[in-house]
PDB file of N, CA and C in Angstrom:
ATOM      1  N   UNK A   1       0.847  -1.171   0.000  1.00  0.00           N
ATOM      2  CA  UNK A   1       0.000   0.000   0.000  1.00  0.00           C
ATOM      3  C   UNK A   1       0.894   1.236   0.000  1.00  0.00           C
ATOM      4  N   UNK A   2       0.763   1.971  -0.761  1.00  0.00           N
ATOM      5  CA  UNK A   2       1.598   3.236  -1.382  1.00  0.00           C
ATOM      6  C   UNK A   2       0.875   4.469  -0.874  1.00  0.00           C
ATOM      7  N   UNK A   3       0.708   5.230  -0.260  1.00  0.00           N
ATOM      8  CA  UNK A   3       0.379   6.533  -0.045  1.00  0.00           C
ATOM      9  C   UNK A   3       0.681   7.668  -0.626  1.00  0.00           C
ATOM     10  N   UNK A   4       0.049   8.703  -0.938  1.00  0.00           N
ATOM     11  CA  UNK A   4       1.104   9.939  -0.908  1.00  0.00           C
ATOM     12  C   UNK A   4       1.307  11.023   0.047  1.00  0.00           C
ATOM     13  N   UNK A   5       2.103  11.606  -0.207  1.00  0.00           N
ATOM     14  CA  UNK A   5       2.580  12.455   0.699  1.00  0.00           C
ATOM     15  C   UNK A   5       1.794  13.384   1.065  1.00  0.00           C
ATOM     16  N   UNK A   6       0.018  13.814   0.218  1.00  0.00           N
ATOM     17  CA  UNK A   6      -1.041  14.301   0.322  1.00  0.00           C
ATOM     18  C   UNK A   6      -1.503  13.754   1.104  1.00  0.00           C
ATOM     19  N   UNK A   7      -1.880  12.218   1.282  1.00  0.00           N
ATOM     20  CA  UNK A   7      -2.561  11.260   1.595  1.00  0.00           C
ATOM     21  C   UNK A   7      -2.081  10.974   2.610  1.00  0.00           C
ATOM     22  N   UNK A   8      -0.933  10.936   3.275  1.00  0.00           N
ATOM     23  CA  UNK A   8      -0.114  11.376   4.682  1.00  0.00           C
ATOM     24  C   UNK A   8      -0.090  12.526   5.687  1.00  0.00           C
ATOM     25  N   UNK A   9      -0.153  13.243   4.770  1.00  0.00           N
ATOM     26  CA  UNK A   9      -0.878  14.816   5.357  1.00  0.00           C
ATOM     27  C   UNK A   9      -2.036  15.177   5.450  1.00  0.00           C
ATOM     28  N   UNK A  10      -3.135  14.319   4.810  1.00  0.00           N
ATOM     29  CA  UNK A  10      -4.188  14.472   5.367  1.00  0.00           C
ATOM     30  C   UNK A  10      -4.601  13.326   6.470  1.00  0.00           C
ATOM     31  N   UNK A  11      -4.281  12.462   6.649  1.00  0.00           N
ATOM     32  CA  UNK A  11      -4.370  11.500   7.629  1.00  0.00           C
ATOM     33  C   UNK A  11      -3.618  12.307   9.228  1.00  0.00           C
ATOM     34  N   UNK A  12      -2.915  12.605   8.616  1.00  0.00           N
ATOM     35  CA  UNK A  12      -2.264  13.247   9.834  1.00  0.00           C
ATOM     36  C   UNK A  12      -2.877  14.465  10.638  1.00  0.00           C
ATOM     37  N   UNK A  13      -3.610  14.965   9.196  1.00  0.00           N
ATOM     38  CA  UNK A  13      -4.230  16.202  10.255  1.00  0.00           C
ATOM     39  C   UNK A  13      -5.950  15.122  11.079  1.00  0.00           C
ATOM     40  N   UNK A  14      -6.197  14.467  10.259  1.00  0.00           N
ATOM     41  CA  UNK A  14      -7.448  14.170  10.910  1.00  0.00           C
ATOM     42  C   UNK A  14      -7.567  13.442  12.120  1.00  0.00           C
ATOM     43  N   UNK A  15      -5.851  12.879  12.370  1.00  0.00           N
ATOM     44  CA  UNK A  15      -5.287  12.607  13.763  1.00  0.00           C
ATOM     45  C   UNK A  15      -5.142  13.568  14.613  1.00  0.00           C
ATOM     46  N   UNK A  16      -4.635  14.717  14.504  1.00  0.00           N
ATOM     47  CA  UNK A  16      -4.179  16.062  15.004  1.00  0.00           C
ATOM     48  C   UNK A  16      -5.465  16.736  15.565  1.00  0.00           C
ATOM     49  N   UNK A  17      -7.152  16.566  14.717  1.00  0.00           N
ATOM     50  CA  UNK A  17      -8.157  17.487  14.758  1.00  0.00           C
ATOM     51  C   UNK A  17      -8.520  16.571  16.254  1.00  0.00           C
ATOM     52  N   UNK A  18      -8.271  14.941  15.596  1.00  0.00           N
ATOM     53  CA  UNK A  18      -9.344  13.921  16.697  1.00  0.00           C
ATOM     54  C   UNK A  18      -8.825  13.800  17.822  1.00  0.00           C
ATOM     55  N   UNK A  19      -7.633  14.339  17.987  1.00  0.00           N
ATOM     56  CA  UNK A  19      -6.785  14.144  19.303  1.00  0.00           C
ATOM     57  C   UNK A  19      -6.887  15.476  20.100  1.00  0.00           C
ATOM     58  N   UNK A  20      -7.226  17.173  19.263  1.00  0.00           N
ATOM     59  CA  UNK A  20      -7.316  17.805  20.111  1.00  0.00           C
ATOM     60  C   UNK A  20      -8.899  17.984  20.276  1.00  0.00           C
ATOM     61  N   UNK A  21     -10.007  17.395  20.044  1.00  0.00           N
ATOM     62  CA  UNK A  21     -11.149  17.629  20.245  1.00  0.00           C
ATOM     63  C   UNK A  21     -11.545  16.359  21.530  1.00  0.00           C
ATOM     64  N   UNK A  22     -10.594  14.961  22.150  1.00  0.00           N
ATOM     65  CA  UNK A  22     -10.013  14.640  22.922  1.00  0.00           C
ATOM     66  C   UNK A  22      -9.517  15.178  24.092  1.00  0.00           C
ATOM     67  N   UNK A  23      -8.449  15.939  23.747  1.00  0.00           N
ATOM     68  CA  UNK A  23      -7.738  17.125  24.572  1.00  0.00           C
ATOM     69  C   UNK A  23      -9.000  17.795  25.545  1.00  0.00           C
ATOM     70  N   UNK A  24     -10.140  18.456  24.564  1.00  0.00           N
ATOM     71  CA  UNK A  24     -11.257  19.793  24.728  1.00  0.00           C
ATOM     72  C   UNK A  24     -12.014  18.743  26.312  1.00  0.00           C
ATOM     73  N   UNK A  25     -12.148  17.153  25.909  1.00  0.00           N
ATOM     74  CA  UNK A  25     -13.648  16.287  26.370  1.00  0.00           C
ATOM     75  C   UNK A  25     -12.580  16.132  27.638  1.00  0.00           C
ATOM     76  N   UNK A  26     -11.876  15.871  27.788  1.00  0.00           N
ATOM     77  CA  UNK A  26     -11.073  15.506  28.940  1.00  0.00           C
ATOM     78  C   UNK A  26     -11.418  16.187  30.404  1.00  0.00           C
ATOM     79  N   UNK A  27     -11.545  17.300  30.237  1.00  0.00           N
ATOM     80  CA  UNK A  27     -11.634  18.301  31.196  1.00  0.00           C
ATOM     81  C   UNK A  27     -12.983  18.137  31.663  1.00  0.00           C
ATOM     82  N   UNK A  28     -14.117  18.099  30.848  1.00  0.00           N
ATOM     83  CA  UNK A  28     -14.885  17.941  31.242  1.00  0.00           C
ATOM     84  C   UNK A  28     -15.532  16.748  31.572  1.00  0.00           C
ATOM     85  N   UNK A  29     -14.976  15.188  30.839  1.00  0.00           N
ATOM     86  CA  UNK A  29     -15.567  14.062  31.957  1.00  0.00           C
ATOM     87  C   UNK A  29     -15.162  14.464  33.165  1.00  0.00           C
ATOM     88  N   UNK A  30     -14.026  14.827  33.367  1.00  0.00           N
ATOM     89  CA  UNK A  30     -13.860  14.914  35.308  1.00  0.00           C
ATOM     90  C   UNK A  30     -14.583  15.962  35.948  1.00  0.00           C
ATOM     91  N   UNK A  31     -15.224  16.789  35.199  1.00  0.00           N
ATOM     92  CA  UNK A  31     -14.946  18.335  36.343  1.00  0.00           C
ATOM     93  C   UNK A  31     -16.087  18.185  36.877  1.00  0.00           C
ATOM     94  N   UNK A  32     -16.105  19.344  38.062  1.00  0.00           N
ATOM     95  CA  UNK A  32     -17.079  19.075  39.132  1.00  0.00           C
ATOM     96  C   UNK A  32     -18.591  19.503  38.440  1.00  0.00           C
ATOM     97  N   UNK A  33     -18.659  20.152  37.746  1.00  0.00           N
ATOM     98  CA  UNK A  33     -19.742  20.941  37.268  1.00  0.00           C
ATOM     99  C   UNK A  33     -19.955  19.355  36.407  1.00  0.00           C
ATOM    100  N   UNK A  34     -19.672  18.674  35.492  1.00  0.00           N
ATOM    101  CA  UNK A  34     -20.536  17.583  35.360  1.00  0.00           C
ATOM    102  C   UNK A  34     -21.001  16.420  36.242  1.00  0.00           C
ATOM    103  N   UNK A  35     -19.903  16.346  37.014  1.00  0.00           N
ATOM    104  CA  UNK A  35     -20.702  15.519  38.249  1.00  0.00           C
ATOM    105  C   UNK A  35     -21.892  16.304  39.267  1.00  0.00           C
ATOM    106  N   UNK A  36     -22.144  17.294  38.855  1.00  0.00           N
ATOM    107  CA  UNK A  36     -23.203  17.877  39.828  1.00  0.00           C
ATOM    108  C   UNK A  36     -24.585  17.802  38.629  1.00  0.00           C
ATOM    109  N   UNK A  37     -24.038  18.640  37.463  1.00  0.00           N
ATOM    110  CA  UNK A  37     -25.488  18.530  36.846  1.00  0.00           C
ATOM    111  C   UNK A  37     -25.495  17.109  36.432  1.00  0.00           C
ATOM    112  N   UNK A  38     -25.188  15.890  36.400  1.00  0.00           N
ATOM    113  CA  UNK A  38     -25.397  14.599  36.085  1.00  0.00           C
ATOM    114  C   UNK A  38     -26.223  14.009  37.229  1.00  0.00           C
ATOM    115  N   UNK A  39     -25.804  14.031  38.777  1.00  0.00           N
ATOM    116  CA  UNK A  39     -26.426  14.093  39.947  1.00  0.00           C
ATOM    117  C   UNK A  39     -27.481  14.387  40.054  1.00  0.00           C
ATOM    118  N   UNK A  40     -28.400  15.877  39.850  1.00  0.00           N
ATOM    119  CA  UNK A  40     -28.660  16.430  39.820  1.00  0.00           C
ATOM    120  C   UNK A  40     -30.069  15.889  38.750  1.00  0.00           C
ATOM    121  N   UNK A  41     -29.631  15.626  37.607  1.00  0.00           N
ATOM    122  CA  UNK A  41     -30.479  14.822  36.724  1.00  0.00           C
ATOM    123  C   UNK A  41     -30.628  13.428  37.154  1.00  0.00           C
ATOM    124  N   UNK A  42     -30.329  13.071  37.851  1.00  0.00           N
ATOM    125  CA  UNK A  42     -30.416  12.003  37.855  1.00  0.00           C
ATOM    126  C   UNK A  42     -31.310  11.808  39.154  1.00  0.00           C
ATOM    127  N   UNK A  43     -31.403  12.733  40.032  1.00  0.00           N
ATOM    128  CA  UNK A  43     -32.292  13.203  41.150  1.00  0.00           C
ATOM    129  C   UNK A  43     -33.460  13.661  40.668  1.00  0.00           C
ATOM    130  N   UNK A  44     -33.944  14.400  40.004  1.00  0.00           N
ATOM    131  CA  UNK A  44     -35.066  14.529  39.223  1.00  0.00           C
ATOM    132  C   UNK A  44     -35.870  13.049  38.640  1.00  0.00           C
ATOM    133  N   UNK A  45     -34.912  12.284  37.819  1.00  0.00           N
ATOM    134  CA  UNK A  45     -35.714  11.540  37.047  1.00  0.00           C
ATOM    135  C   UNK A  45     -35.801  11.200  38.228  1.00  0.00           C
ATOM    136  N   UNK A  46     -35.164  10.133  39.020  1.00  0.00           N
ATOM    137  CA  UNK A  46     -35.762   9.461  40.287  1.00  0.00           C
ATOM    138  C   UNK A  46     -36.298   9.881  40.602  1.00  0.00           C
ATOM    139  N   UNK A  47     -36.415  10.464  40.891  1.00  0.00           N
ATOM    140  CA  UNK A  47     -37.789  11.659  41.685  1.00  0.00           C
ATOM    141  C   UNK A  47     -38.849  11.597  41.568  1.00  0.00           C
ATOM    142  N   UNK A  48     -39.225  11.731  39.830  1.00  0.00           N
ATOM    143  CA  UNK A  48     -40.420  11.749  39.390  1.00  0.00           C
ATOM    144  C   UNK A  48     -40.592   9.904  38.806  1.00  0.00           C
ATOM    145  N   UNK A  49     -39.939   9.033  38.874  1.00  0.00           N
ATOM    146  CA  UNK A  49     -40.284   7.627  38.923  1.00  0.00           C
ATOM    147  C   UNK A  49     -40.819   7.185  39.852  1.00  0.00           C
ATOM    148  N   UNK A  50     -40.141   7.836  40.702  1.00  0.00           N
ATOM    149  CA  UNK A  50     -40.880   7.455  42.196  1.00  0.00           C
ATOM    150  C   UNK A  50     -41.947   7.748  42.659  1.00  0.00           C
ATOM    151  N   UNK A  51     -42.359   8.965  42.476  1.00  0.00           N
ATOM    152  CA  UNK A  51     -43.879   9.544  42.611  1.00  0.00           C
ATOM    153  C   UNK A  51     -44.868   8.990  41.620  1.00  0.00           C
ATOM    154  N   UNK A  52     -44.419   8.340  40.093  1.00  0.00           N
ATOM    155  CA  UNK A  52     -45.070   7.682  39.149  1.00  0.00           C
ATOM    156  C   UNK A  52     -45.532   6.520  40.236  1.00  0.00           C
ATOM    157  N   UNK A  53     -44.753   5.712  40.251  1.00  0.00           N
ATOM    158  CA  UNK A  53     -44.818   4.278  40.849  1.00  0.00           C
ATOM    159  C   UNK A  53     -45.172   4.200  42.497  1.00  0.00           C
ATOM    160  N   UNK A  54     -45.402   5.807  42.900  1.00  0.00           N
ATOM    161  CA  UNK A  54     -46.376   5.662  44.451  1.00  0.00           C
ATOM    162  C   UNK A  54     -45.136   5.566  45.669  1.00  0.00           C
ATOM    163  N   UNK A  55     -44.194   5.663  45.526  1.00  0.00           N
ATOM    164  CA  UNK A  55     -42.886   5.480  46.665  1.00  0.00           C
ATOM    165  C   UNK A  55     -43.207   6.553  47.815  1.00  0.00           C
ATOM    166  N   UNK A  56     -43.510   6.370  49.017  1.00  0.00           N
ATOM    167  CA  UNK A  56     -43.776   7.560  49.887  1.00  0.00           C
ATOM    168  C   UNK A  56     -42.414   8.185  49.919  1.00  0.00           C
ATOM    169  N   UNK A  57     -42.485   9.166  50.339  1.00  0.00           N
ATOM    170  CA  UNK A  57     -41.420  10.416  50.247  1.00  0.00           C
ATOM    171  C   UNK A  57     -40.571  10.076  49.341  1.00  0.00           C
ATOM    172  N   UNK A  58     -40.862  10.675  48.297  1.00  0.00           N
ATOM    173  CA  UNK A  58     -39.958  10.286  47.202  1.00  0.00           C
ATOM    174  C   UNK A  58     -39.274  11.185  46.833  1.00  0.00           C
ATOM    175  N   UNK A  59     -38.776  12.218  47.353  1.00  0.00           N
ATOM    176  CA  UNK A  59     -38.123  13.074  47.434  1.00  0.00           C
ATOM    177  C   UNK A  59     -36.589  12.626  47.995  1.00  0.00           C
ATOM    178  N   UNK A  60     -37.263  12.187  49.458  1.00  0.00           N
ATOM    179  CA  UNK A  60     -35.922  11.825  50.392  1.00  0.00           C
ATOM    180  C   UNK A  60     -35.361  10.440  49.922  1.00  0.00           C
ATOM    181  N   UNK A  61     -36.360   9.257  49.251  1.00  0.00           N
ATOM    182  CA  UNK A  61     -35.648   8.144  48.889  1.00  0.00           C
ATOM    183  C   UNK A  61     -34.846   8.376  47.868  1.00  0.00           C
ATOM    184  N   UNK A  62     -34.944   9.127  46.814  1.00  0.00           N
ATOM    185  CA  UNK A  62     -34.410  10.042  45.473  1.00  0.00           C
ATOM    186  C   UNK A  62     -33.422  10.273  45.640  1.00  0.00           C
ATOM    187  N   UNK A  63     -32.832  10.606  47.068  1.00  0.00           N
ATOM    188  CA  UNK A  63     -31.220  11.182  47.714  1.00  0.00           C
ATOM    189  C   UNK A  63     -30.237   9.673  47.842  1.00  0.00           C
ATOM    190  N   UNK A  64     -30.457   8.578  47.612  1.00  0.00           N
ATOM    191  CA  UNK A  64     -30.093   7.364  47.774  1.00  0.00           C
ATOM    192  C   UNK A  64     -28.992   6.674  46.475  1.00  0.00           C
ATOM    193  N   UNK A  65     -29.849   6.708  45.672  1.00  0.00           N
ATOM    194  CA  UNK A  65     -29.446   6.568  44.259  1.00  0.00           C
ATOM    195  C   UNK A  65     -28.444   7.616  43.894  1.00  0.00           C
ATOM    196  N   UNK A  66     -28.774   8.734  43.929  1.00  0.00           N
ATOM    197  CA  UNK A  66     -28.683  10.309  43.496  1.00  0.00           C
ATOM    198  C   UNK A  66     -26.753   9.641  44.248  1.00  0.00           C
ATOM    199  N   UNK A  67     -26.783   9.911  45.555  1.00  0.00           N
ATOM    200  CA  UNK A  67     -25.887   9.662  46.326  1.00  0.00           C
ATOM    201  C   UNK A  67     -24.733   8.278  46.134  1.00  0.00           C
ATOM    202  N   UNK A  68     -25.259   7.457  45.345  1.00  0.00           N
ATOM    203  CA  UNK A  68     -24.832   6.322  45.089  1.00  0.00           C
ATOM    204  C   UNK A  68     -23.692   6.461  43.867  1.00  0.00           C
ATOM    205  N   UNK A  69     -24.630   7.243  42.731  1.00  0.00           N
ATOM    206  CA  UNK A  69     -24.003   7.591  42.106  1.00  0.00           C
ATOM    207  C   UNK A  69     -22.645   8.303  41.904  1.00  0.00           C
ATOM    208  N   UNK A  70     -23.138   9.517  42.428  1.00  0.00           N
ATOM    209  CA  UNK A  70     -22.042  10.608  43.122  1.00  0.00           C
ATOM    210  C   UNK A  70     -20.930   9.851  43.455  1.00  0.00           C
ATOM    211  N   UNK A  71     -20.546   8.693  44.337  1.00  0.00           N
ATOM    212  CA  UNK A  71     -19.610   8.075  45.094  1.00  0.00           C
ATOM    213  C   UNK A  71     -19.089   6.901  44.163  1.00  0.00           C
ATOM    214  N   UNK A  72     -20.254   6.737  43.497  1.00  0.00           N
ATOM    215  CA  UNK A  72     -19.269   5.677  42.169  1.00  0.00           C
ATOM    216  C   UNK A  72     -18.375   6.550  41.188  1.00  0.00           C
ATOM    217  N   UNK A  73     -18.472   8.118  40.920  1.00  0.00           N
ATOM    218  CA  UNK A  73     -17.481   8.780  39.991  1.00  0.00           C
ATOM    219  C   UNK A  73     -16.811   9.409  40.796  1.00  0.00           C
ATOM    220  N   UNK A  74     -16.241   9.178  42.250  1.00  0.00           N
ATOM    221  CA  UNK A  74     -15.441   9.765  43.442  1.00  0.00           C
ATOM    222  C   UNK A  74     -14.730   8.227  43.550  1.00  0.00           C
ATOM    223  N   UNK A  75     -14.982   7.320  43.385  1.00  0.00           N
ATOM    224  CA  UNK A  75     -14.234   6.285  43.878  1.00  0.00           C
ATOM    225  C   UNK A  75     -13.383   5.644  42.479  1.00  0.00           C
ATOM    226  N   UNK A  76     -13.813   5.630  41.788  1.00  0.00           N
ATOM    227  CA  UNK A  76     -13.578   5.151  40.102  1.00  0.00           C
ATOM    228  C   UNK A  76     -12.264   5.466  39.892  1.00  0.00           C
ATOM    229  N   UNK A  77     -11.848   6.603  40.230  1.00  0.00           N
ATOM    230  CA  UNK A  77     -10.698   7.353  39.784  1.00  0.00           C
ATOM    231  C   UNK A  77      -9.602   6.653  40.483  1.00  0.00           C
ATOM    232  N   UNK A  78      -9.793   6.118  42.068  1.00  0.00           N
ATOM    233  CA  UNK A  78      -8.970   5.410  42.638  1.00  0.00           C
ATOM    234  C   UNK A  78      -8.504   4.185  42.223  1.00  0.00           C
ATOM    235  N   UNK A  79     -10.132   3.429  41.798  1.00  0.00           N
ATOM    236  CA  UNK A  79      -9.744   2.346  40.954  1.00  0.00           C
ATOM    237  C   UNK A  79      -9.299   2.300  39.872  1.00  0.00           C
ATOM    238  N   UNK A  80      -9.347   3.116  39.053  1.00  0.00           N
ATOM    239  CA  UNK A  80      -8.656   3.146  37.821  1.00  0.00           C
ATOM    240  C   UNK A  80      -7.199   3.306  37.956  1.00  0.00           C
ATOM    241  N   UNK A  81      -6.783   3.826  39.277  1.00  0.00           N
ATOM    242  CA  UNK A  81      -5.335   4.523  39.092  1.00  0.00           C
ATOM    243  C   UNK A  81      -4.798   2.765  39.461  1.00  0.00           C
ATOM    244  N   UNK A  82      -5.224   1.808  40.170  1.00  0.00           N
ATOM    245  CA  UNK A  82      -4.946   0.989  40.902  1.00  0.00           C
ATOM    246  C   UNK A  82      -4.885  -0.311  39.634  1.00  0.00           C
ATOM    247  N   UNK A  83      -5.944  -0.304  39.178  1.00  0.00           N
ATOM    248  CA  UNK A  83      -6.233  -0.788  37.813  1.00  0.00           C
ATOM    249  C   UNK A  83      -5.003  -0.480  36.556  1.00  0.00           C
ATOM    250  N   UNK A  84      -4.776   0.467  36.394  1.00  0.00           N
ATOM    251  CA  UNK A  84      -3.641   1.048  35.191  1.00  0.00           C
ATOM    252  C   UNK A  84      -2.687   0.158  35.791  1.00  0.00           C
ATOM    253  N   UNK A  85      -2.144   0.630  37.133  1.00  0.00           N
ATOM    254  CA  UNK A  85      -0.662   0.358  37.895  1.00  0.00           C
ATOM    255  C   UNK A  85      -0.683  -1.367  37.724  1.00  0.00           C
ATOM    256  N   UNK A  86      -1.948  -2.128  37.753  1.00  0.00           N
ATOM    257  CA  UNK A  86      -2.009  -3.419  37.956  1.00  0.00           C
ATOM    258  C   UNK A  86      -1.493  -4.146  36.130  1.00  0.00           C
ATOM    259  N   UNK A  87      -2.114  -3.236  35.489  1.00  0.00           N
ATOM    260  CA  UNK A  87      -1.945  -3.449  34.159  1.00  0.00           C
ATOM    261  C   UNK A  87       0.036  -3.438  33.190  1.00  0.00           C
ATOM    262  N   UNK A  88      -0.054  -2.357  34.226  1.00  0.00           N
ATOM    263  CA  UNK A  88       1.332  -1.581  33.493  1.00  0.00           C
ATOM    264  C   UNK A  88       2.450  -2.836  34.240  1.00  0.00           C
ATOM    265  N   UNK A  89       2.081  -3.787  35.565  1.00  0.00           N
ATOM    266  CA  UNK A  89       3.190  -4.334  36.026  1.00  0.00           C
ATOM    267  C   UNK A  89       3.297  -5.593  35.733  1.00  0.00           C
ATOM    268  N   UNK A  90       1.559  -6.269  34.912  1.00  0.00           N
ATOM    269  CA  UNK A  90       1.502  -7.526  34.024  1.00  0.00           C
ATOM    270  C   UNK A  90       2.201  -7.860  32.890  1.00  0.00           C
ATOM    271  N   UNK A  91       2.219  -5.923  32.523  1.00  0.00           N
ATOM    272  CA  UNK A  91       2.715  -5.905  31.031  1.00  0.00           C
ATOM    273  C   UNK A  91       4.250  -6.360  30.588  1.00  0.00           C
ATOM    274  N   UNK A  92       4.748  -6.523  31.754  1.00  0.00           N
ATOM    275  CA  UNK A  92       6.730  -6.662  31.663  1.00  0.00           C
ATOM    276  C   UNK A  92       7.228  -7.986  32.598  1.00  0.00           C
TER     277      UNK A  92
END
């Protein structure tokens, strides 16, 4: 397979575009402002499932889930770091 040197340079930029639009998403899977409005939505829908389906105080049971969540993208990060390190010492 023969390329050209066009055909190299454009591959390259569409690496360059996909890696800094990468770069842009990064910041925001972690940051606090998406873990709150994700929370946050996710407190609502429960919310209103719960009042669908008759749950008494479904407000305060709503804080459960809501809360569950929250602590699975607070803990993840630990495991992942623990996870990589486990990976990186199989690898050699």
């Amino acid at each position: 397979m023969s390329l050209t040197i066009e055909e190299l340079h454009q591959s390259l930029e569409l690496i360059k575009s996909r890696n800094q639009k990468v770069e842009l998403d990064k910041p925001w899977e972690t940051s606090l402002t998406r873990k709150i409005s994700v929370s946050l939505l996710t407190y609502i829908v429960i919310s209103i499932f719960f009042i669908f389906i008759g749950v008494k105080e479904s407000f305060v049971n709503a804080i459960v889930p809501t809360l569950g969540f929250l602590l699975s993208t607070l803990t993840l990060k630990s495991i992942k770091k623990v996870w990589i390190a486990k990976q990186n010492l199989t690898k050699f």
